[in-house]
N, C-alpha and C. Protein backbone atom coordinates (compact mmCIF):
# COMPACT_ATOMS: atom_id res chain seq x y z
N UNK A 1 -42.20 109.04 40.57
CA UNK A 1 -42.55 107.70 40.19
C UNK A 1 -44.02 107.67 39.79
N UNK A 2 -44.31 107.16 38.61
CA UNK A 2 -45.84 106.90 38.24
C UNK A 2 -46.13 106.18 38.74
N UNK A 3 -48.00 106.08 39.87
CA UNK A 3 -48.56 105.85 39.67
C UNK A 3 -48.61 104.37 39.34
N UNK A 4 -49.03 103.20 39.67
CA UNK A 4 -49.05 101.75 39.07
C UNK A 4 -50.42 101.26 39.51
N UNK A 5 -51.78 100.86 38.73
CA UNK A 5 -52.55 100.49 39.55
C UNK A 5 -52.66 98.87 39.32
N UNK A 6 -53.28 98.19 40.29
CA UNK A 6 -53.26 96.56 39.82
C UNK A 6 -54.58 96.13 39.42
N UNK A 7 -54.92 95.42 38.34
CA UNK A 7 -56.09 94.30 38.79
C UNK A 7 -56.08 93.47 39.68
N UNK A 8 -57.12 93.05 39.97
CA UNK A 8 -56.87 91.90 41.21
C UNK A 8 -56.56 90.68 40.83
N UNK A 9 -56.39 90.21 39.25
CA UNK A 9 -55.26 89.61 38.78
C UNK A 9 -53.87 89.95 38.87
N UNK A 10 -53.66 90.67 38.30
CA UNK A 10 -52.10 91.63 39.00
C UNK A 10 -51.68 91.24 40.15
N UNK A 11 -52.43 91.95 40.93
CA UNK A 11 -51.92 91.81 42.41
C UNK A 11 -52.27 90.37 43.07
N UNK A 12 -53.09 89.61 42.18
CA UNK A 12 -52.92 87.99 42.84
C UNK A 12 -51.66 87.12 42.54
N UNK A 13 -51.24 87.61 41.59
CA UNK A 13 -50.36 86.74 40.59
C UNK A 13 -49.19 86.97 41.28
N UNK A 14 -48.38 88.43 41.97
CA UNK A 14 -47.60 88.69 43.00
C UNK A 14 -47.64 88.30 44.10
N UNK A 15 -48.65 87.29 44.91
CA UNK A 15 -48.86 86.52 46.38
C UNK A 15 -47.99 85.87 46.73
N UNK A 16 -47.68 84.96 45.65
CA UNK A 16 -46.40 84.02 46.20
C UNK A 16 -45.20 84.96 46.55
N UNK A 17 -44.78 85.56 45.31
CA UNK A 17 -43.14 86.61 45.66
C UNK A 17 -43.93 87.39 46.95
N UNK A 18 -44.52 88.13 46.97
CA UNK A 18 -44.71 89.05 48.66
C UNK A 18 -44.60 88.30 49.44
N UNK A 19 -45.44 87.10 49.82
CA UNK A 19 -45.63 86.55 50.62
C UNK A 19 -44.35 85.74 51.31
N UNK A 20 -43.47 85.37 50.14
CA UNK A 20 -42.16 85.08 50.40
C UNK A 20 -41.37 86.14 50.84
N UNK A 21 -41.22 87.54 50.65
CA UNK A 21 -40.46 88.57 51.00
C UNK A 21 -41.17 88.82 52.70
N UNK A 22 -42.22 88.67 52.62
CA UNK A 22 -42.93 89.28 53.99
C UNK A 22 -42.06 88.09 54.65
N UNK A 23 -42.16 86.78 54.64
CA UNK A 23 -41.96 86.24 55.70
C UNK A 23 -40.30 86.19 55.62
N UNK A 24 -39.71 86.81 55.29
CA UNK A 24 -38.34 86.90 55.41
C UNK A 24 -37.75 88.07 56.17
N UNK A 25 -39.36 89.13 55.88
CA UNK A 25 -38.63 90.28 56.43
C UNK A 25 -39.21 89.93 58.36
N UNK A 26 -40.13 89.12 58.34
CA UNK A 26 -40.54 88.44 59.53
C UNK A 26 -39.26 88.41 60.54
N UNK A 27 -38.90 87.34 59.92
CA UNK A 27 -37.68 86.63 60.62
C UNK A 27 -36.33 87.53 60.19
N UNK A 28 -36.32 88.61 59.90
CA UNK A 28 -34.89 89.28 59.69
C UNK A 28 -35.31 90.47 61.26
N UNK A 29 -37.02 90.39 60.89
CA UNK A 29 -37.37 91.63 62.16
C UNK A 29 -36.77 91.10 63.95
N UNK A 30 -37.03 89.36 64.04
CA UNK A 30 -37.25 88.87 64.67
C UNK A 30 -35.66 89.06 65.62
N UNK A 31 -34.72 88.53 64.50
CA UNK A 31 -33.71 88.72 64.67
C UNK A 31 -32.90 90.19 64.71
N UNK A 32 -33.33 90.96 64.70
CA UNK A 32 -33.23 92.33 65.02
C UNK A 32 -33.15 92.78 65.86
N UNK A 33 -34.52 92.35 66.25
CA UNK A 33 -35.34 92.82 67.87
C UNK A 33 -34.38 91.96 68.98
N UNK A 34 -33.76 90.71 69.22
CA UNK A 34 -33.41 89.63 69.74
C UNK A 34 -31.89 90.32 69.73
N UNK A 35 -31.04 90.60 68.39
CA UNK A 35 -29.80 90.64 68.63
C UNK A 35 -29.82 92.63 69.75
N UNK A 36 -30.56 93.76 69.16
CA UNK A 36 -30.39 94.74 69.56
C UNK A 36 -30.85 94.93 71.16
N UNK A 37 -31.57 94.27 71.55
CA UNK A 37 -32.22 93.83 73.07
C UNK A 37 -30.97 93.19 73.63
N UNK A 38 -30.36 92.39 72.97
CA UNK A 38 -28.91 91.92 73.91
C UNK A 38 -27.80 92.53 73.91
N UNK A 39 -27.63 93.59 72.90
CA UNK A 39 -26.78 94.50 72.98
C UNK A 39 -26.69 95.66 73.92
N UNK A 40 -28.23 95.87 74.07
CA UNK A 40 -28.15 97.25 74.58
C UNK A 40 -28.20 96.35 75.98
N UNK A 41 -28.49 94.87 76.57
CA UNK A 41 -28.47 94.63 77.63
C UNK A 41 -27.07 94.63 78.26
N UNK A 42 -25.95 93.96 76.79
CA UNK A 42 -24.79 93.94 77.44
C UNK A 42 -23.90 95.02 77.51
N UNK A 43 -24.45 96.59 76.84
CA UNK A 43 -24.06 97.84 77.02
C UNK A 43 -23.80 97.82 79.22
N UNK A 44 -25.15 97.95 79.18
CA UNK A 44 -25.90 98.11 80.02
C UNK A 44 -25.11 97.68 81.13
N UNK A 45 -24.25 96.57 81.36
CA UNK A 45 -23.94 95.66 82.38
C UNK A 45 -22.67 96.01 82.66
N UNK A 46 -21.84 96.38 81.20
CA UNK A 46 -20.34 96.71 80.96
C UNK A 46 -20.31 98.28 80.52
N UNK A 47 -20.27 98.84 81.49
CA UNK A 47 -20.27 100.20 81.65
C UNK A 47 -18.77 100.75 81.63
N UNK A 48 -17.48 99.65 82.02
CA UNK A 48 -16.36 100.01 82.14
C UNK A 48 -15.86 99.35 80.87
N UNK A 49 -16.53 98.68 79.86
CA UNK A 49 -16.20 98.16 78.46
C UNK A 49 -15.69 99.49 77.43
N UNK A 50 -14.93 99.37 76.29
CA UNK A 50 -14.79 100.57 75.54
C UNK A 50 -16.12 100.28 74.76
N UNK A 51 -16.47 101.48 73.78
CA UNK A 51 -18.08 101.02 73.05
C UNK A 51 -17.20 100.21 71.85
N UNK A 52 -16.16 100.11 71.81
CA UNK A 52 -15.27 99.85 70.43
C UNK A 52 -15.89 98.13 70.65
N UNK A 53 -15.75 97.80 71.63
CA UNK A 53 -16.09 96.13 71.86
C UNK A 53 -17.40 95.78 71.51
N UNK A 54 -18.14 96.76 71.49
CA UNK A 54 -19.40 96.20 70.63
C UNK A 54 -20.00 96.52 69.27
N UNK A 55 -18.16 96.46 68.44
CA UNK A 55 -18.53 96.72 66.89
C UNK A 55 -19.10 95.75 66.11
N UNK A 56 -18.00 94.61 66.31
CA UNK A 56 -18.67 93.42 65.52
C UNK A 56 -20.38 92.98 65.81
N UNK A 57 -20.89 93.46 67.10
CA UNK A 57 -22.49 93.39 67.00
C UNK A 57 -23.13 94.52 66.33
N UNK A 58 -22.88 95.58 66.76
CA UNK A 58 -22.83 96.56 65.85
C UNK A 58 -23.25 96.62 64.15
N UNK A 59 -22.24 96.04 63.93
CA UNK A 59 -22.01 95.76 62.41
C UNK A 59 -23.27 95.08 61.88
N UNK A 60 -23.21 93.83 62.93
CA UNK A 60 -24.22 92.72 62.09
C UNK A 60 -25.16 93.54 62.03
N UNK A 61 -25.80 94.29 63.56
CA UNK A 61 -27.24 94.38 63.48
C UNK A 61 -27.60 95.70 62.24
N UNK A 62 -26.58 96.35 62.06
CA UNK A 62 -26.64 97.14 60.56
C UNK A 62 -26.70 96.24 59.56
N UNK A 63 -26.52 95.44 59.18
CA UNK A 63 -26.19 94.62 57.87
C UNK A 63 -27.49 93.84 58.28
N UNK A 64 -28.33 93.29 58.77
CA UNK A 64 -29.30 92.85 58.97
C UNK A 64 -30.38 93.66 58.80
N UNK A 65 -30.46 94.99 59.18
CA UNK A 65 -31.22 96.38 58.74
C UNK A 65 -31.08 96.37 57.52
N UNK A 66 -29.82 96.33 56.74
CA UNK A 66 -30.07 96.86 55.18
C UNK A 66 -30.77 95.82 54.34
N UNK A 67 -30.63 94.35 55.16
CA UNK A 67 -31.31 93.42 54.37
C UNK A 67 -32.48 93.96 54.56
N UNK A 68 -33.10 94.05 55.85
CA UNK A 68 -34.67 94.35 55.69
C UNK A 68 -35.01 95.64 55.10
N UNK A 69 -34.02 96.70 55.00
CA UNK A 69 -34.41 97.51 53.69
C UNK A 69 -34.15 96.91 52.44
N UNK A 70 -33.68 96.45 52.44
CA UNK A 70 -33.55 95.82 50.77
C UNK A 70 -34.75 95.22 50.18
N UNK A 71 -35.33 93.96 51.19
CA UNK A 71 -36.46 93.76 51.08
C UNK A 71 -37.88 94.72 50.83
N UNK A 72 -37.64 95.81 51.72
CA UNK A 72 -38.60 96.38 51.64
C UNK A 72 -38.75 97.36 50.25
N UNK A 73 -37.55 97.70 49.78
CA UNK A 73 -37.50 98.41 48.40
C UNK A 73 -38.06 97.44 47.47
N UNK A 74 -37.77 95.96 47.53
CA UNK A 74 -38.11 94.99 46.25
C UNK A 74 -39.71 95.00 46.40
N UNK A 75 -40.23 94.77 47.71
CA UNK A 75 -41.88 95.51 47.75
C UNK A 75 -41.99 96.51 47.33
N UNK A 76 -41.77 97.54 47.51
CA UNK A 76 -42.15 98.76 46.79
C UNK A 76 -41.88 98.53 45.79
N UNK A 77 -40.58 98.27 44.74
CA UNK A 77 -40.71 98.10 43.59
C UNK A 77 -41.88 97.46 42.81
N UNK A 78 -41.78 96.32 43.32
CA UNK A 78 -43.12 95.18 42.96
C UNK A 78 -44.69 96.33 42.58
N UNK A 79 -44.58 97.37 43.47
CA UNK A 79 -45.97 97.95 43.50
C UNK A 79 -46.75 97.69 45.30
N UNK A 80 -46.04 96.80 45.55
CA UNK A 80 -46.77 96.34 47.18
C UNK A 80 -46.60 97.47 48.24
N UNK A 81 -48.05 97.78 49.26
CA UNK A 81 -47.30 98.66 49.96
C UNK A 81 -47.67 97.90 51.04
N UNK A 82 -46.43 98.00 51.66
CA UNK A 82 -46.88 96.90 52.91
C UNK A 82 -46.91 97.90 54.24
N UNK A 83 -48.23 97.52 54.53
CA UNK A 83 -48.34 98.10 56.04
C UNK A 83 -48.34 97.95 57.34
N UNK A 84 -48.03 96.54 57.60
CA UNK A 84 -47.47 96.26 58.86
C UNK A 84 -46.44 94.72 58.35
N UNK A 85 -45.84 94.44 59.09
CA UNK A 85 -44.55 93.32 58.72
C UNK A 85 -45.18 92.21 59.79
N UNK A 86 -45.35 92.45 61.10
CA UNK A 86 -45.69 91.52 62.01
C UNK A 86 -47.29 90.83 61.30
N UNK A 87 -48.05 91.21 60.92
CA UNK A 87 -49.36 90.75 60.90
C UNK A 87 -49.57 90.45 58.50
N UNK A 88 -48.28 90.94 58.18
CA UNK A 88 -48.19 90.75 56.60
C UNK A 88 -49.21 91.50 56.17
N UNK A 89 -49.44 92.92 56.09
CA UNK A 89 -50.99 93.24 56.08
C UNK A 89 -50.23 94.08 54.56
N UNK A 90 -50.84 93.95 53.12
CA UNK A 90 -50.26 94.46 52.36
C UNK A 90 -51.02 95.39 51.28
N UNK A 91 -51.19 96.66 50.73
CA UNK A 91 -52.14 96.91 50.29
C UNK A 91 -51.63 97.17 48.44
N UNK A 92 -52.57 96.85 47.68
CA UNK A 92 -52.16 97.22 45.93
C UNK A 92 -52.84 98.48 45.44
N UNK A 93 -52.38 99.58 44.89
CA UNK A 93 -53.42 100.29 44.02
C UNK A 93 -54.15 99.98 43.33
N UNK A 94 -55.48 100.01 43.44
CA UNK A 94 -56.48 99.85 42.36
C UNK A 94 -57.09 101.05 41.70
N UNK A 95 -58.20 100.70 40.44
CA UNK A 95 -59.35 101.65 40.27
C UNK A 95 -60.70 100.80 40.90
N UNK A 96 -61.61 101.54 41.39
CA UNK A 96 -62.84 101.10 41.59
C UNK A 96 -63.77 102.35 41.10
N UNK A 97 -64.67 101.70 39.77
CA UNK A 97 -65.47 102.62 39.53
C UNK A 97 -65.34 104.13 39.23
N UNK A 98 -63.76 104.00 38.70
CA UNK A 98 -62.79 104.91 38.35
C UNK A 98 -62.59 105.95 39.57
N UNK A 99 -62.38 105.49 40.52
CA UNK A 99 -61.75 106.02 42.16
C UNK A 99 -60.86 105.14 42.32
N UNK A 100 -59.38 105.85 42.70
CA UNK A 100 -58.71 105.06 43.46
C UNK A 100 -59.06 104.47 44.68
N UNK A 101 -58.27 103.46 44.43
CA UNK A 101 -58.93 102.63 46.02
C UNK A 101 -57.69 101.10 46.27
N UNK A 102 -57.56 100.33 47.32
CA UNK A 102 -56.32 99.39 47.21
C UNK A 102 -57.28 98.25 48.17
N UNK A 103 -56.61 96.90 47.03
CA UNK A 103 -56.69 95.77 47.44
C UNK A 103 -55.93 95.70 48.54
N UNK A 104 -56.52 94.67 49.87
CA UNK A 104 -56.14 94.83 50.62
C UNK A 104 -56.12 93.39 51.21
N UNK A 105 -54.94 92.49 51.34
CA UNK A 105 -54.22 91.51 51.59
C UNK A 105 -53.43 91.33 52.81
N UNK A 106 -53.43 90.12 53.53
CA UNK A 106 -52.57 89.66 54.35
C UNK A 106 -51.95 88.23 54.70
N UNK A 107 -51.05 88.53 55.30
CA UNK A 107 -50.44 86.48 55.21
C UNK A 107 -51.52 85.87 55.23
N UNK A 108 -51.08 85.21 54.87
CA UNK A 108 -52.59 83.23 55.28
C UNK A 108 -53.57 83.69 54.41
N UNK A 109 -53.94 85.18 53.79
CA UNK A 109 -55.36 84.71 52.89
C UNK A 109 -54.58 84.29 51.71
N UNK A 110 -55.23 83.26 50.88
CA UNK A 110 -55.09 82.34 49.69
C UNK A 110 -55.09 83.50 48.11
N UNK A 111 -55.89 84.55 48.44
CA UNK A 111 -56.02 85.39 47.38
C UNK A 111 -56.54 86.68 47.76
N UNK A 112 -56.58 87.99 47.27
CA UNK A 112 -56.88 88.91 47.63
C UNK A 112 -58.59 88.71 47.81
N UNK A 113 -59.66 89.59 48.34
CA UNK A 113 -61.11 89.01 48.38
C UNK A 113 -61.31 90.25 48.89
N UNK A 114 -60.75 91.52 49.54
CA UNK A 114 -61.35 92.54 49.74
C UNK A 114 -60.10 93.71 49.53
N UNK A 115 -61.29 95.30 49.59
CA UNK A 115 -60.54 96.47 48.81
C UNK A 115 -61.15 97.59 50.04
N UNK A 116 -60.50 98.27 49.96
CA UNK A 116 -60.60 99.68 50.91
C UNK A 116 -60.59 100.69 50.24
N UNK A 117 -61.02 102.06 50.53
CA UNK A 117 -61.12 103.05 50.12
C UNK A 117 -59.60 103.65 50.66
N UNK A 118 -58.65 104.78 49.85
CA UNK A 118 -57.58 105.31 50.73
C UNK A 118 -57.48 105.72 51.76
N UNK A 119 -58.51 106.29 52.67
CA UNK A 119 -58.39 106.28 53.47
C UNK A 119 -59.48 105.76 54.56
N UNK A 120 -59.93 104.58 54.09
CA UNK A 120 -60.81 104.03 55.20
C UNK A 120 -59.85 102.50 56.00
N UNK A 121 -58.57 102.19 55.22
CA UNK A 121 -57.61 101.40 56.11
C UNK A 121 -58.23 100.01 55.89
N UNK A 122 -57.81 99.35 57.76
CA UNK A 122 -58.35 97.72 57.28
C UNK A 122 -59.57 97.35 57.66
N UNK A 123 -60.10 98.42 58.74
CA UNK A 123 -61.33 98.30 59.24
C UNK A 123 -62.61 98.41 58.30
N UNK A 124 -61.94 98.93 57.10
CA UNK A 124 -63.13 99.27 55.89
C UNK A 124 -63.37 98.56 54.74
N UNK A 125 -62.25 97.72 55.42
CA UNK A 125 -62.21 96.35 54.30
C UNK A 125 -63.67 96.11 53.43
N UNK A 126 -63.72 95.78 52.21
CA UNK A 126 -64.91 95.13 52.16
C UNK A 126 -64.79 93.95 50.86
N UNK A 127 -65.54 93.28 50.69
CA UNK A 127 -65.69 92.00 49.99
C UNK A 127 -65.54 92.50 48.42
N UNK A 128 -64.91 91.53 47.76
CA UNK A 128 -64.82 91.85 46.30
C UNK A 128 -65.98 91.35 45.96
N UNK A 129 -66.32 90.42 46.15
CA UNK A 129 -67.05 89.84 45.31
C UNK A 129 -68.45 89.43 46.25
């Protein structure tokens, strides 16, 4: 796959669609965590159950996984690489000063405003402007 880098037009103009996918994959995580925690509780309790009785949970909590892969491919497609789901923390390829380097975004900010080096993360954040 080539390579895609963004302006920080680019990658502003994609805020709304991520920001809508992030918080979906939010609440698909949420429900994940919630249905597989009660499964393995009611494993847990019914030890003389066949495992066959816990297909139909089973099932869902797979089909709820592929949504949140699904989601997560339409980010990657987009160009977004998202690096954490709980906190929406999302990063874009850029050039800076003809070095790669990625805008670096998360829920609640209004527009991108800072960029990182590849490997200096979020702690290295720094101001666009």
């Amino acid at each position: 796959m080539e390579k895609r880098y963004f302006t920080l037009a680019e990658a502003n103009s994609l805020l709304p669609q991520v920001a809508g996918m992030i918080l979906s994959l939010q609440e698909l995580k949420r429900e994940i965590d919630a249905k597989f925690l009660h499964l393995q509780e009611q494993k847990q309790q019914s030890t003389e159950i066949p495992s066959d009785a816990f297909f139909a949970q089973e099932a869902e909590l797979e089909f709820l996984v592929m949504n949140a892969n699904s989601l997560l491919g339409q980010l990657a497609g987009l160009g977004a690489d998202l690096k954490d789901i709980e906190s929406g923390l999302v990063d874009f390829l850029t050039l800076v000063d003809g070095q790669e380097a990625l805008l670096c975004w998360h829920l609640g900010e209004t527009e991108i405003t800072h960029w990182h080096g590849l490997y200096e993360g979020f702690q290295g954040r720094k101001p666009i402007y």
